[in-house]
Protein backbone atom coordinates (compact mmCIF):
# COMPACT_ATOMS: atom_id res chain seq x y z
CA UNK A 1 0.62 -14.46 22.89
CA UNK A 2 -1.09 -15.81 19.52
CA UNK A 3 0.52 -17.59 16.40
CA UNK A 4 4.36 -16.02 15.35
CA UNK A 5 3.84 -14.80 11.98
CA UNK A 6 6.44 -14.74 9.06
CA UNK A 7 5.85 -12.50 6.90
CA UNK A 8 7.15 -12.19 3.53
CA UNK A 9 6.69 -8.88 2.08
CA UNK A 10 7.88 -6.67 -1.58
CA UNK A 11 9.04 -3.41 -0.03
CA UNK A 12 11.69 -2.84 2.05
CA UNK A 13 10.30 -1.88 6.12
CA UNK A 14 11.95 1.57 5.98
CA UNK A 15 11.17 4.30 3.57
CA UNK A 16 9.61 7.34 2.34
CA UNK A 17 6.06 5.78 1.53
CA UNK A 18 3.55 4.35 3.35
CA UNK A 19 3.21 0.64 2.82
CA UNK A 20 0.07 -1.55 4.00
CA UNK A 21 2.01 -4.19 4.91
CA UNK A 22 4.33 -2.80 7.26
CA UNK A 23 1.45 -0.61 9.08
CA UNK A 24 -0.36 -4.07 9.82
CA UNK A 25 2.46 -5.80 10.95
CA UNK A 26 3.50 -2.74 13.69
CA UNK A 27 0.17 -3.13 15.26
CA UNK A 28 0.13 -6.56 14.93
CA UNK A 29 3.60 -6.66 16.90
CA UNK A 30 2.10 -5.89 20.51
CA UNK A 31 0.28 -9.90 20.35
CA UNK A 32 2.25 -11.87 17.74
CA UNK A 33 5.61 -12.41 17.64
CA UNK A 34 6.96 -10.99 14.19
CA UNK A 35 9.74 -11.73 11.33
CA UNK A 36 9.52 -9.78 7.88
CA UNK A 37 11.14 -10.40 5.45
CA UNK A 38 11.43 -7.37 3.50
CA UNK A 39 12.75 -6.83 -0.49
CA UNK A 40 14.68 -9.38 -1.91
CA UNK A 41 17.89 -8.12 -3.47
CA UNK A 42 20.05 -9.24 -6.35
CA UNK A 43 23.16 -8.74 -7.15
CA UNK A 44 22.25 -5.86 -9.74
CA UNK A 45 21.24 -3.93 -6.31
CA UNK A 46 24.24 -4.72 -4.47
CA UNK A 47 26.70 -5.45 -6.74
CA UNK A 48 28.69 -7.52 -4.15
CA UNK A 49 27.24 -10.63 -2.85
CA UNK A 50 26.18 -9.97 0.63
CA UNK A 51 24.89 -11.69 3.26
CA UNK A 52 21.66 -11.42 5.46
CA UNK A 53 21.17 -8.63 8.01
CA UNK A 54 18.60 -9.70 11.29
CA UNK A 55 17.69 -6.09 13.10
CA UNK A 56 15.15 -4.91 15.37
CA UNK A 57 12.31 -2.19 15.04
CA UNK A 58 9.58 -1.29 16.74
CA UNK A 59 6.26 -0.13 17.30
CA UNK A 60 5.21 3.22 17.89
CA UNK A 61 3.89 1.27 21.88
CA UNK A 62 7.75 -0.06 21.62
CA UNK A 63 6.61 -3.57 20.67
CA UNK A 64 9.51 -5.22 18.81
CA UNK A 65 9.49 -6.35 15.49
CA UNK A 66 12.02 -8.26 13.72
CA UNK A 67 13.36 -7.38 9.76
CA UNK A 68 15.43 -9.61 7.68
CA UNK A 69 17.06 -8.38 4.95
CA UNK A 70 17.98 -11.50 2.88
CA UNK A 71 21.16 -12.08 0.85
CA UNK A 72 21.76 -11.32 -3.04
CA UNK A 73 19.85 -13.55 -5.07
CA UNK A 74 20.32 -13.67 -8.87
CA UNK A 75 18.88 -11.20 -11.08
CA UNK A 76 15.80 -13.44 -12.66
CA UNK A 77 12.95 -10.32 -14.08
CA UNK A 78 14.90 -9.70 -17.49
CA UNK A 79 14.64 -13.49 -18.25
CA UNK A 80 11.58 -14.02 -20.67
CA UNK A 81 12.32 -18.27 -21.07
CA UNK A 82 9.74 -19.33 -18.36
CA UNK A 83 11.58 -22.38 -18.06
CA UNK A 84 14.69 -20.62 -17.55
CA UNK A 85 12.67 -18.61 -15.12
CA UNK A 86 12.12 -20.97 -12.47
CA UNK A 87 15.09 -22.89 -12.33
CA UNK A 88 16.71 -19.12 -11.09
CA UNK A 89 13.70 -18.77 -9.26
CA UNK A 90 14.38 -22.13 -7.45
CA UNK A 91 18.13 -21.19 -6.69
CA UNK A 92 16.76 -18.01 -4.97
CA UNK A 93 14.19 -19.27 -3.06
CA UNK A 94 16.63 -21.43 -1.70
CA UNK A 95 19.05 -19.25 -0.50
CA UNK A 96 15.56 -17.25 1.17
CA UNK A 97 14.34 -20.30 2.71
CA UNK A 98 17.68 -21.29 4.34
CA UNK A 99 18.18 -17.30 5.29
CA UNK A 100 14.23 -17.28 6.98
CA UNK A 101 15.13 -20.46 8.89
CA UNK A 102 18.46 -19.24 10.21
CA UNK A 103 16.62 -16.25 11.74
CA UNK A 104 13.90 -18.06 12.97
CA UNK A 105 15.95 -20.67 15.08
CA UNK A 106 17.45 -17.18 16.17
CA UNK A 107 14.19 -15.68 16.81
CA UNK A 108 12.98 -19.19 18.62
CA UNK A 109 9.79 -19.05 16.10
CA UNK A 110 8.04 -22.67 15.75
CA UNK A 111 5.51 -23.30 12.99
CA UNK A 112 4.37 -19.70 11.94
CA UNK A 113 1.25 -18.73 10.31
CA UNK A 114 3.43 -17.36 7.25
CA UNK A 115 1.97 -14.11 5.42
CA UNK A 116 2.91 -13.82 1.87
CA UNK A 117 2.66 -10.03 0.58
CA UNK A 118 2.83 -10.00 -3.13
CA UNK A 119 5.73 -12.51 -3.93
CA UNK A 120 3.90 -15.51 -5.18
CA UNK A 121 6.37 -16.51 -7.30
CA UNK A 122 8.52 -17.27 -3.83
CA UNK A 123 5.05 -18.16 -2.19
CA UNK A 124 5.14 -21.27 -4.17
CA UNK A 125 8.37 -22.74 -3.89
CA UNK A 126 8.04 -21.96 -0.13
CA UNK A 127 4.86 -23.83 0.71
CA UNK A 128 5.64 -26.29 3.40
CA UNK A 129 9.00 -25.62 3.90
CA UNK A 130 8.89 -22.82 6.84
CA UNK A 131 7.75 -25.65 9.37
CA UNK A 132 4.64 -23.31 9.15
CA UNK A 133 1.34 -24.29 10.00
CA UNK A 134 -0.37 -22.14 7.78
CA UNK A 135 0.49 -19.86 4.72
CA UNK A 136 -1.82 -16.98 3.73
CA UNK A 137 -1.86 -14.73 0.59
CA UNK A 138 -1.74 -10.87 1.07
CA UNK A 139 -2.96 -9.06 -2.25
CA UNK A 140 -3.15 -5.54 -2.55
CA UNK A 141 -2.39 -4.77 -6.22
CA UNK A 142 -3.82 -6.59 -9.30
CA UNK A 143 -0.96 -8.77 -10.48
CA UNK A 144 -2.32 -9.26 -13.86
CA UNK A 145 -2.77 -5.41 -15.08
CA UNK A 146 0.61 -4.34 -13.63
CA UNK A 147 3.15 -3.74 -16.50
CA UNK A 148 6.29 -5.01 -14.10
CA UNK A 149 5.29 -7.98 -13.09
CA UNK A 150 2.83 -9.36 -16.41
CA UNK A 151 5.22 -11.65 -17.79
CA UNK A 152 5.81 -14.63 -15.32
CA UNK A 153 3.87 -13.53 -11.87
CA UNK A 154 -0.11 -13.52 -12.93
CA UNK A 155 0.30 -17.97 -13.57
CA UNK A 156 2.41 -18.46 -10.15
CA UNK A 157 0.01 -16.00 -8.33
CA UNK A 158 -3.37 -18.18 -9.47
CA UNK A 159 -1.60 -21.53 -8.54
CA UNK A 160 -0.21 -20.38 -5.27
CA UNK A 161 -3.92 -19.05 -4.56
CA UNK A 162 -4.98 -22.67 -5.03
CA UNK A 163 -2.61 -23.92 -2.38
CA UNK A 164 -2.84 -21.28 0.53
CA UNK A 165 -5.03 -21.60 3.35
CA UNK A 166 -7.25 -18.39 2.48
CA UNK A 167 -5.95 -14.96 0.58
CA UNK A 168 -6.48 -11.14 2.21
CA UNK A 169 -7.37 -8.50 -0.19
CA UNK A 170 -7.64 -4.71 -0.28
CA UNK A 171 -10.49 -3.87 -2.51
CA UNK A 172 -13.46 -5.36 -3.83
CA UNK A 173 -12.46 -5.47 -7.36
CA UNK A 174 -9.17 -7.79 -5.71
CA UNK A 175 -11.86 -9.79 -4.12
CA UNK A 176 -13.81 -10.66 -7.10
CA UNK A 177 -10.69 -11.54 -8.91
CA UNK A 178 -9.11 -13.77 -6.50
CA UNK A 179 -12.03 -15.60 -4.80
CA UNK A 180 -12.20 -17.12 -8.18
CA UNK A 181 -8.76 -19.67 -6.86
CA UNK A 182 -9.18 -19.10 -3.14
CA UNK A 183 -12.76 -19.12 -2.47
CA UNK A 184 -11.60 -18.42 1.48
CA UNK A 185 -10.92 -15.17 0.04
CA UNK A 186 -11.28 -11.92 2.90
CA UNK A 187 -11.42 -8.00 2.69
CA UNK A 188 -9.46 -5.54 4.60
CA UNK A 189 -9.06 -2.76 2.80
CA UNK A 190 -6.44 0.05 3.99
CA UNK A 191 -6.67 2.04 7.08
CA UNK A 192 -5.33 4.99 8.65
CA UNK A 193 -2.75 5.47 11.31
CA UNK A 194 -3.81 6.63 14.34
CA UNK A 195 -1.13 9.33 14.84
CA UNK A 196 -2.96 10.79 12.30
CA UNK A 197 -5.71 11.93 14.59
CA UNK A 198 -3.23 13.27 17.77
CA UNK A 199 -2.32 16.40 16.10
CA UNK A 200 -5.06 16.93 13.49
CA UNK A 201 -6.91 20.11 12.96
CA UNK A 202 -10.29 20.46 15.21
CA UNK A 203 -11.79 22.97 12.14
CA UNK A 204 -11.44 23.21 8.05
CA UNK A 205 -9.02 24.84 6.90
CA UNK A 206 -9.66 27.73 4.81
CA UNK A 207 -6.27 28.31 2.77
CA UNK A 208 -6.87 27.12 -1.43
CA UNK A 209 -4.46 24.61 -1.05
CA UNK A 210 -5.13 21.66 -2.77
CA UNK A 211 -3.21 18.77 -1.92
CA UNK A 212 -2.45 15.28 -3.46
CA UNK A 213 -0.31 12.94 -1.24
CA UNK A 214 0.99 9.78 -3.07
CA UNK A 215 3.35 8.44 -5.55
CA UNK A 216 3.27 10.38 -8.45
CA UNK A 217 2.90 7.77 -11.78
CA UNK A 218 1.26 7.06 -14.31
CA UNK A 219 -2.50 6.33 -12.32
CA UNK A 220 -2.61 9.98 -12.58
CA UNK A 221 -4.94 11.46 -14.94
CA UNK A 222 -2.85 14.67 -16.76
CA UNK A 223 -5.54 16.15 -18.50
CA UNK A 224 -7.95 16.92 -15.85
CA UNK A 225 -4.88 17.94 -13.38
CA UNK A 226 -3.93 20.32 -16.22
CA UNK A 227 -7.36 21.43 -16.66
CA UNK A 228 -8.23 22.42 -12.76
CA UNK A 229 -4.63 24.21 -12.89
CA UNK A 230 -6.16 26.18 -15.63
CA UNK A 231 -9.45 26.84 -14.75
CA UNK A 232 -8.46 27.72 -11.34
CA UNK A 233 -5.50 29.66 -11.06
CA UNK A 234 -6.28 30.91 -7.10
CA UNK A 235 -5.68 27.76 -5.83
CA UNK A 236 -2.62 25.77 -5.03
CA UNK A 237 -1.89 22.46 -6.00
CA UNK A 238 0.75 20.67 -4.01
CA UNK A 239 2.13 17.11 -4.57
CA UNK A 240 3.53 15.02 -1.82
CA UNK A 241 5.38 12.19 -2.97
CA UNK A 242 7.87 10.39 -5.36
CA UNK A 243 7.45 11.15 -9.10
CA UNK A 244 8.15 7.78 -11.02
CA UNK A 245 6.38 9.17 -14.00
CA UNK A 246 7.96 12.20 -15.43
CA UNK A 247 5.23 13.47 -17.99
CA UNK A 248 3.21 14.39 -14.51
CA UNK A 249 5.87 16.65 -13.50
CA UNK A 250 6.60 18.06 -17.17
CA UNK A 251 2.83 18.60 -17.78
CA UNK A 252 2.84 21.22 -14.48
CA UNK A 253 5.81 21.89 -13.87
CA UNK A 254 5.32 25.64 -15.60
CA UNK A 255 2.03 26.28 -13.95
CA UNK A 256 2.76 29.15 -10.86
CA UNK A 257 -0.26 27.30 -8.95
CA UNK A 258 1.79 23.81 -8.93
CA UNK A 259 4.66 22.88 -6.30
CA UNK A 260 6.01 19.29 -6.38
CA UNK A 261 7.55 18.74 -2.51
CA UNK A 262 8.87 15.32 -3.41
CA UNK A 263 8.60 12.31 -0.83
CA UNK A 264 8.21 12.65 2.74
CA UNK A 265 8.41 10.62 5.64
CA UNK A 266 5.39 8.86 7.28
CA UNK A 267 6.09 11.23 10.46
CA UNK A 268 5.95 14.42 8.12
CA UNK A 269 2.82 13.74 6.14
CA UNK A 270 0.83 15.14 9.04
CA UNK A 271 1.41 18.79 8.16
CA UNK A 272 1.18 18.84 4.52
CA UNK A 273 -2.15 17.16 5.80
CA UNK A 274 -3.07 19.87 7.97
CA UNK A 275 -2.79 22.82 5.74
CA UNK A 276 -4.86 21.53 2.85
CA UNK A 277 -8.12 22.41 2.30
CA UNK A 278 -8.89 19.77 -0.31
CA UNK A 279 -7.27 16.27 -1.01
CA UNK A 280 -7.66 14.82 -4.45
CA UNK A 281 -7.30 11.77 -5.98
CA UNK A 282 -7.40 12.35 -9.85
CA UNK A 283 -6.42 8.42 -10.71
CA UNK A 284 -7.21 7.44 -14.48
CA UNK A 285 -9.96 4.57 -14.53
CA UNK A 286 -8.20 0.92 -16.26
CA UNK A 287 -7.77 -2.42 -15.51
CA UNK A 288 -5.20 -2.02 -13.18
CA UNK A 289 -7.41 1.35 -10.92
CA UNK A 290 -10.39 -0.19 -10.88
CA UNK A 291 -8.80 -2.54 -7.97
CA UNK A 292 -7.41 -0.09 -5.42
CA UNK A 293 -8.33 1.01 -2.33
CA UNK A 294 -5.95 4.40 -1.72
CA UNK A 295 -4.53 4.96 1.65
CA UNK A 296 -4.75 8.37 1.17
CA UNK A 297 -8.91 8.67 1.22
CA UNK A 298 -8.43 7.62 4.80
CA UNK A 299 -5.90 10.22 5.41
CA UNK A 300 -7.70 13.01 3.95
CA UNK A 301 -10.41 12.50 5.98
CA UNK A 302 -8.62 12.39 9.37
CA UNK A 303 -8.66 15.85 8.51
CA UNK A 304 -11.82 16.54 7.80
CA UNK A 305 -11.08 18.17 4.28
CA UNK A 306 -13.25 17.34 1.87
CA UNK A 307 -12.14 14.40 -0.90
CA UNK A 308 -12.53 14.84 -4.55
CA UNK A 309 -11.66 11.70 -6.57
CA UNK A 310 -12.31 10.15 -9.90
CA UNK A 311 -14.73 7.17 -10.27
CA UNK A 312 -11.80 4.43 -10.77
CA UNK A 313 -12.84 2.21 -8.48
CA UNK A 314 -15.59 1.59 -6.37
CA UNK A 315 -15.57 4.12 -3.20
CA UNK A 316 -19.47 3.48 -2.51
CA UNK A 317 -18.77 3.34 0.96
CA UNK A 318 -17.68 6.58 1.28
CA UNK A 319 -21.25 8.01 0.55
CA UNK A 320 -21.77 11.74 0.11
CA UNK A 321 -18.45 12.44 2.09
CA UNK A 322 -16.19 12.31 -0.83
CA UNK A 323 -16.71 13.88 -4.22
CA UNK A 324 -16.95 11.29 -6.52
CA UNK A 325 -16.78 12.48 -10.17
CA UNK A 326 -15.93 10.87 -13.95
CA UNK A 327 -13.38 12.70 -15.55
CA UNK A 328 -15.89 15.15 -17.00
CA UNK A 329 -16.73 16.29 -13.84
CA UNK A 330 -13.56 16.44 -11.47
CA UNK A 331 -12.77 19.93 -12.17
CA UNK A 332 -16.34 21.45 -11.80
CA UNK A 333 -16.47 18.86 -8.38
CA UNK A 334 -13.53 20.61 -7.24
CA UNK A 335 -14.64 23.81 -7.43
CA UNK A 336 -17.77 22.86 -5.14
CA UNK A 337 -15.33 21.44 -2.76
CA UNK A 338 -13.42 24.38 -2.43
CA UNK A 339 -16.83 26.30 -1.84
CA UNK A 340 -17.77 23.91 0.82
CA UNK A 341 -19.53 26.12 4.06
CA UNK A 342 -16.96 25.24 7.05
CA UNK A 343 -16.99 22.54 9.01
CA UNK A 344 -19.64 20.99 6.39
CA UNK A 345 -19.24 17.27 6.95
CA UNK A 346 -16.34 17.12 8.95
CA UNK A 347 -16.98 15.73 12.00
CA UNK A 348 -18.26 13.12 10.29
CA UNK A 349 -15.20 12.37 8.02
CA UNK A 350 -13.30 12.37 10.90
CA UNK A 351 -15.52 9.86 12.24
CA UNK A 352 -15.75 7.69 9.41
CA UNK A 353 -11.26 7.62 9.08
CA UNK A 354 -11.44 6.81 13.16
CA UNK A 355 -13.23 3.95 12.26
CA UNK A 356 -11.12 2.99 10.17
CA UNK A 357 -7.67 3.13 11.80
CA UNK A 358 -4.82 0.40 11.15
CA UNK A 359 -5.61 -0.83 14.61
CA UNK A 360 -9.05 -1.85 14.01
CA UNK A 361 -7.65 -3.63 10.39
CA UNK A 362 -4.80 -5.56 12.56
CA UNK A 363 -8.00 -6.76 14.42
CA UNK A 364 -9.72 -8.36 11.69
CA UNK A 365 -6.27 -9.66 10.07
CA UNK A 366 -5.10 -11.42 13.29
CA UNK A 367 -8.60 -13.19 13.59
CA UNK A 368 -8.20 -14.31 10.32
CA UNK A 369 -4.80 -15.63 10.88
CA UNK A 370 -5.64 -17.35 13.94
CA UNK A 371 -9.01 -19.23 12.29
């Protein structure tokens, strides 16, 4: 058995979206012995204070994993003082420290490798005080360009860079960023789960269904998803996920071609995946794009179906097996797509998301956390 790992994530384990962190830490759960901590609440979420809640979940190989959902902590994002900011920010890591310890001395883990996902702000006033023997940054959004988080998060996140053993990115545009404070900066970008290859289609499928699978926000560029539910009124365009930005929905919500599904469970995404014949990715190209590696590129291509995606960020590694197009040339792109001969290419994008399954990324992450 290798190094117990703590890990301190954002999201909560359970949900209705995907989340990198959590698909790491299942497959990481058959040779590591695992605690994570998932969303820290306030009292604004439960009203009442309430206490910490240890429970068990596990792998889809029935390792066990181990989720603690701390206590209420005090409100502290509406505060603008910075001052003000972390003295509440002290009081709550505080109560989280003393709530990780009490579940470790449950859990019998001694000196962890601790994995902080996104919460730097915690990160730093936790350093050195899980007994751990090493604390490593997990970074899979850019702190700095994200509207949420702009006012207190971007200074804690450089200085807690500078004190980590080594940081773990998802995209190269993360990686050029943050190797600027943690020079023992590594890649991993996101992977695909291998369920997703058990009951997958053996052949393209020929239906016009055009399929986007993700949250719904404001990445998504409106006037070319207008525009290709214009220009090609044959086809279907589905959406799989949460909307958490409305003028999406309200700018196709009229069209006949357009269905919003809402969210959908990990376990259900497989056959929205198998009866689409094209998977798009129409994401508008900023500051905060240009840094994200999409879990659903890999997913696509489990499937085979060909990918057409804006150039936000840099895909180059996807060669000729995605569609790769500036806004200009989305629409036209997916109209080739649609056109594609059968079977063109897809043994080989099935090949390419098999190599890139959340196994293989577990691989690469344990090694690192084991160095």
């Amino acid at each position: 058995m290798k190094s117990d790992i703590v890990c301190i994530g954002l999201p909560q384990w359970e949900g209705n979206y995907q989340k990198p962190t959590v698909e790491l830490l299942k497959e990481l759960s058959g040779s590591h012995k695992i605690l994570y901590v998932e969303y820290t609440r306030t009292l604004k979420d439960t009203k009442l204070p309430k206490g910490s809640v240890l429970t068990k979940k596990y792998s889809r190989n029935g390792d066990e994993i181990n989720v603690l959902t701390p206590p209420s902590t005090i409100p502290m994002n509406w505060i603008s003082n910075p001052k003000v900011y972390d003295s509440v920010l002290e009081i709550n890591a505080r109560i989280l420290k003393n709530s990780i310890l009490s579940a470790m001395k449950k859990l019998n883990i001694e000196n962890p490798v601790v994995l902080n996902a996104f919460q730097p702000a915690f990160g730093t006033k936790l350093l050195g005080q899980l007994h751990e023997k090493a604390t490593y940054y997990f970074c899979y959004d850019e702190l700095t360009e994200a509207k949420w988080c702009q006012k207190h998060l971007p200074n804690y996140e450089k200085d807690f860079l500078q004190k980590v053993k080594g940081a773990i990115v998802t995209s190269e545009g993360l990686k050029s960023n943050k190797i600027k404070n943690q020079p023992n900066t590594h890649l991993i970008q996101n992977g695909v789960e291998i369920e997703m290859f058990e009951n997958a289609v053996t052949t393209s499928t020929r239906n016009n269904v055009v399929g986007y699978l993700g949250t719904i926000d404001d990445r998504m560029d409106i006037e070319i998803l207008t525009k290709a539910a214009e220009k090609y009124p044959h086809l279907e365009f589905v959406f799989i996920g949460r909307i958490l930005d409305d003028r999406v929905f309200k700018a196709l919500e009229n069209f006949p071609n357009v269905k919003f599904v809402g969210s959908k469970k990990p376990s259900e995404l497989g056959y929205y995946l198998e009866n689409m014949q094209v998977g798009i990715i129409p994401f508008v190209k900023n500051g905060f794009t240009k840094n994200i590696y999409p879990m659903k590129i890999n997913q696509y291509l489990a499937y085979g179906m060909p990918v057409v995606t804006t150039d936000f960020a840099d895909l180059s590694d996807f060669g000729d097996l995605i569609y790769y197009s500036t806004a200009d040339k989305f629409v036209n792109n997916l109209g080739s797509a649609i056109k594609e001969k059968e079977n063109e290419k897809f043994s080989e994008r099935v090949a390419f998301a098999m190599s890139n399954t959340w196994t293989n990324k577990a691989i690469k992450l344990s090694n690192i956390l084991e160095s």
